[in-house]
C-alpha atoms as a PDB file:
ATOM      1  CA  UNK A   1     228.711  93.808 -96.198  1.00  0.00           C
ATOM      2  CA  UNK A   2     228.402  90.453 -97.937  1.00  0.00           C
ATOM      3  CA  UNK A   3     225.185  90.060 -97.385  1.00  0.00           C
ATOM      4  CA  UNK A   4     224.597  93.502 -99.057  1.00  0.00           C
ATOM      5  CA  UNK A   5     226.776  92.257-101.863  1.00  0.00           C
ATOM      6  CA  UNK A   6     224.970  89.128-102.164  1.00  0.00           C
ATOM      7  CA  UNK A   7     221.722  90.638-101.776  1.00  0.00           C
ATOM      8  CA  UNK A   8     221.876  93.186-104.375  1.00  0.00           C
ATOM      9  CA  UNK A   9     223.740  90.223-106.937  1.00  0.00           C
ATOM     10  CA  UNK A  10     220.447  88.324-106.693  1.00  0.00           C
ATOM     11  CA  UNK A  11     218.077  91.826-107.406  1.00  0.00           C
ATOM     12  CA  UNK A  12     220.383  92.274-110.284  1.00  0.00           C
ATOM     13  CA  UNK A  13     219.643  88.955-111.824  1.00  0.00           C
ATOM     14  CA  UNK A  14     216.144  88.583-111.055  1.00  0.00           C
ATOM     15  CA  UNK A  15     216.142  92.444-112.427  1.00  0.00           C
ATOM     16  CA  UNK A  16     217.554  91.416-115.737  1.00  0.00           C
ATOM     17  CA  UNK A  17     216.063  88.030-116.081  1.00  0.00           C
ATOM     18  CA  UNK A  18     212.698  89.675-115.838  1.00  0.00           C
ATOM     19  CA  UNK A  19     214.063  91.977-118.479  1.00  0.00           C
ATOM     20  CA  UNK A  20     215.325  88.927-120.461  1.00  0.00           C
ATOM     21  CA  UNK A  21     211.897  87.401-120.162  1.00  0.00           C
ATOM     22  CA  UNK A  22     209.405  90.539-120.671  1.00  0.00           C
ATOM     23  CA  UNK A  23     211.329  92.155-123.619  1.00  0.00           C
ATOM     24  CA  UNK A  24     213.684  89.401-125.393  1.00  0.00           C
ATOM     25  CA  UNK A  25     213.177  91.010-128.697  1.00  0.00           C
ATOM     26  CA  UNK A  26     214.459  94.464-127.514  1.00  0.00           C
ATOM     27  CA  UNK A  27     217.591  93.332-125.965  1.00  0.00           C
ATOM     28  CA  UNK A  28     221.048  91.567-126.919  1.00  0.00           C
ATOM     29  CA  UNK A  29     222.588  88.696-126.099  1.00  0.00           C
ATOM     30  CA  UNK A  30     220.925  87.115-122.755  1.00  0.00           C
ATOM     31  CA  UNK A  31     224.410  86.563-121.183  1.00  0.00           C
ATOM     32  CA  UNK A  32     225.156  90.451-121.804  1.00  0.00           C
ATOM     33  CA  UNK A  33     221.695  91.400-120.342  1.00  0.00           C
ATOM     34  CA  UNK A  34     221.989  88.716-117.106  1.00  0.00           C
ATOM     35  CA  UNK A  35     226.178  90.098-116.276  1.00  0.00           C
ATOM     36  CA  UNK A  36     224.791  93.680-116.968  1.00  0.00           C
ATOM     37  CA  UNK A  37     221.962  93.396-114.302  1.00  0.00           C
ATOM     38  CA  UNK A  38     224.418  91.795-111.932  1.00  0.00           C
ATOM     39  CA  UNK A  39     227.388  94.417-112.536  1.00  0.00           C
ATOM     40  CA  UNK A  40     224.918  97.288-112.118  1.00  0.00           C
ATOM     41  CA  UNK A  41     223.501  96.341-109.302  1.00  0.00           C
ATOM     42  CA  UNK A  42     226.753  95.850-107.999  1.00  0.00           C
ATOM     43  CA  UNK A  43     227.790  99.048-108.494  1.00  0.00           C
ATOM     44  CA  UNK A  44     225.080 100.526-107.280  1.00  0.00           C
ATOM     45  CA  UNK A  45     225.609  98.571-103.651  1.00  0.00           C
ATOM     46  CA  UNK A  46     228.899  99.963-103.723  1.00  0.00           C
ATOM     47  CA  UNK A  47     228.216 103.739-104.154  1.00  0.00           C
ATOM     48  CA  UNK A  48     225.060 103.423-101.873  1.00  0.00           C
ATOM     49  CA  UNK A  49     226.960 101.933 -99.477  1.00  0.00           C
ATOM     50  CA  UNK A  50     230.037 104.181 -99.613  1.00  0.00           C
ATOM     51  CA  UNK A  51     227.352 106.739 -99.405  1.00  0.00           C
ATOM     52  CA  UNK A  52     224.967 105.994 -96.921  1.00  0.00           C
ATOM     53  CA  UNK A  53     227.652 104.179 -94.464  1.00  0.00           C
ATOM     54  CA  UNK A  54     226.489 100.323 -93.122  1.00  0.00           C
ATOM     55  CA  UNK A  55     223.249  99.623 -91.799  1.00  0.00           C
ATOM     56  CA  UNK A  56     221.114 100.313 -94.183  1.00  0.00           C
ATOM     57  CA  UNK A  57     220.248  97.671 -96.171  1.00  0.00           C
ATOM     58  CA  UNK A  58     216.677  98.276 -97.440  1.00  0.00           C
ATOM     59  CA  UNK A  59     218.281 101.665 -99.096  1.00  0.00           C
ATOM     60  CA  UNK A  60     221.298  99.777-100.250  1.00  0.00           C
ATOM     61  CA  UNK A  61     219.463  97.391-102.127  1.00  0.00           C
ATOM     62  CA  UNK A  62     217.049 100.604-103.451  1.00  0.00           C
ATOM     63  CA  UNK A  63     220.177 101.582-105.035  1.00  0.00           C
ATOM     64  CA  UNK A  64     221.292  98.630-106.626  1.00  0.00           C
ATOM     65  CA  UNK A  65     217.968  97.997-108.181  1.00  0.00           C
ATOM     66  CA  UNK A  66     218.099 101.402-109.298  1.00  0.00           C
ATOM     67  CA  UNK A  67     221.448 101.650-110.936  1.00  0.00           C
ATOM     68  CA  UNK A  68     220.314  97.952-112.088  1.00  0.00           C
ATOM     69  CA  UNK A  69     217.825  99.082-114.022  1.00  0.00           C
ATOM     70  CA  UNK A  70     219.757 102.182-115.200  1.00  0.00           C
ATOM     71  CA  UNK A  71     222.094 100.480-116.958  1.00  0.00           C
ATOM     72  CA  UNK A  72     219.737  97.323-118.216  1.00  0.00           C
ATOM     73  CA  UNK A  73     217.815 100.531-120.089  1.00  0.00           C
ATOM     74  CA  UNK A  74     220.777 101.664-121.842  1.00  0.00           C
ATOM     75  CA  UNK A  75     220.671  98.147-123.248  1.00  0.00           C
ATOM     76  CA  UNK A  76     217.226  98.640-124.895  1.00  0.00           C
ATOM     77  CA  UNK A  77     217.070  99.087-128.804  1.00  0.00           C
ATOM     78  CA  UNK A  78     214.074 100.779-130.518  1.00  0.00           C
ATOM     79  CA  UNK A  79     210.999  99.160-130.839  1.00  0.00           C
ATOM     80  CA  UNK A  80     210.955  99.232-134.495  1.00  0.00           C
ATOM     81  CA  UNK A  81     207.289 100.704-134.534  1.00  0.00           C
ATOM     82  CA  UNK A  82     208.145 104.432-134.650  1.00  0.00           C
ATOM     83  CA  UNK A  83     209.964 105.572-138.259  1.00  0.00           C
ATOM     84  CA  UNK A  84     210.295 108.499-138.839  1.00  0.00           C
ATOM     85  CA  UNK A  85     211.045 110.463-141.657  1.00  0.00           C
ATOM     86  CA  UNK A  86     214.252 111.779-143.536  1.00  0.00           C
ATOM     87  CA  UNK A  87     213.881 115.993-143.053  1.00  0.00           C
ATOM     88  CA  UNK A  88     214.362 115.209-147.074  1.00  0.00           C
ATOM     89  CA  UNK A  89     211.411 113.325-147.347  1.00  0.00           C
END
């Protein structure tokens, strides 16, 4: 179990510093983006685990990179590029 915990910590950082890196002017704070990667990834051990039972660590780790990136996306602002109009306008 703490290899799956340490296992899915390290996809959750490389998960959000790729994020940090390939969309830095979409996101907040890089400390909020790296913890958020690394809690949700986390998280998502823990359920696939509690789920799935031990011994399977390549779905475990599907999981965390999955409820990773589910939570780095809620993270995302707009893009800026798309306004739209007032229904007044």
């Amino acid at each position: 179990m703490l290899l799956e915990a340490l296992s899915s910590a390290i996809l959750g950082l490389a998960l959000a510093w790729a994020a940090v890196h390939r969309l830095p002017h979409r996101l907040p704070a890089r400390t909020l983006v790296l913890s958020t990667g690394v809690a949700g990834s986390l998280f998502g051990a823990f359920v696939t685990h509690s789920a799935l039972d031990a011994g399977n660590l390549p779905l475990v780790l599907l999981g965390a990179a999955i409820v990773s990136v589910a939570s780095l996306s809620l993270l995302l602002r707009p893009s800026g590029r798309l306004r739209r109009r007032s229904a007044t306008a």
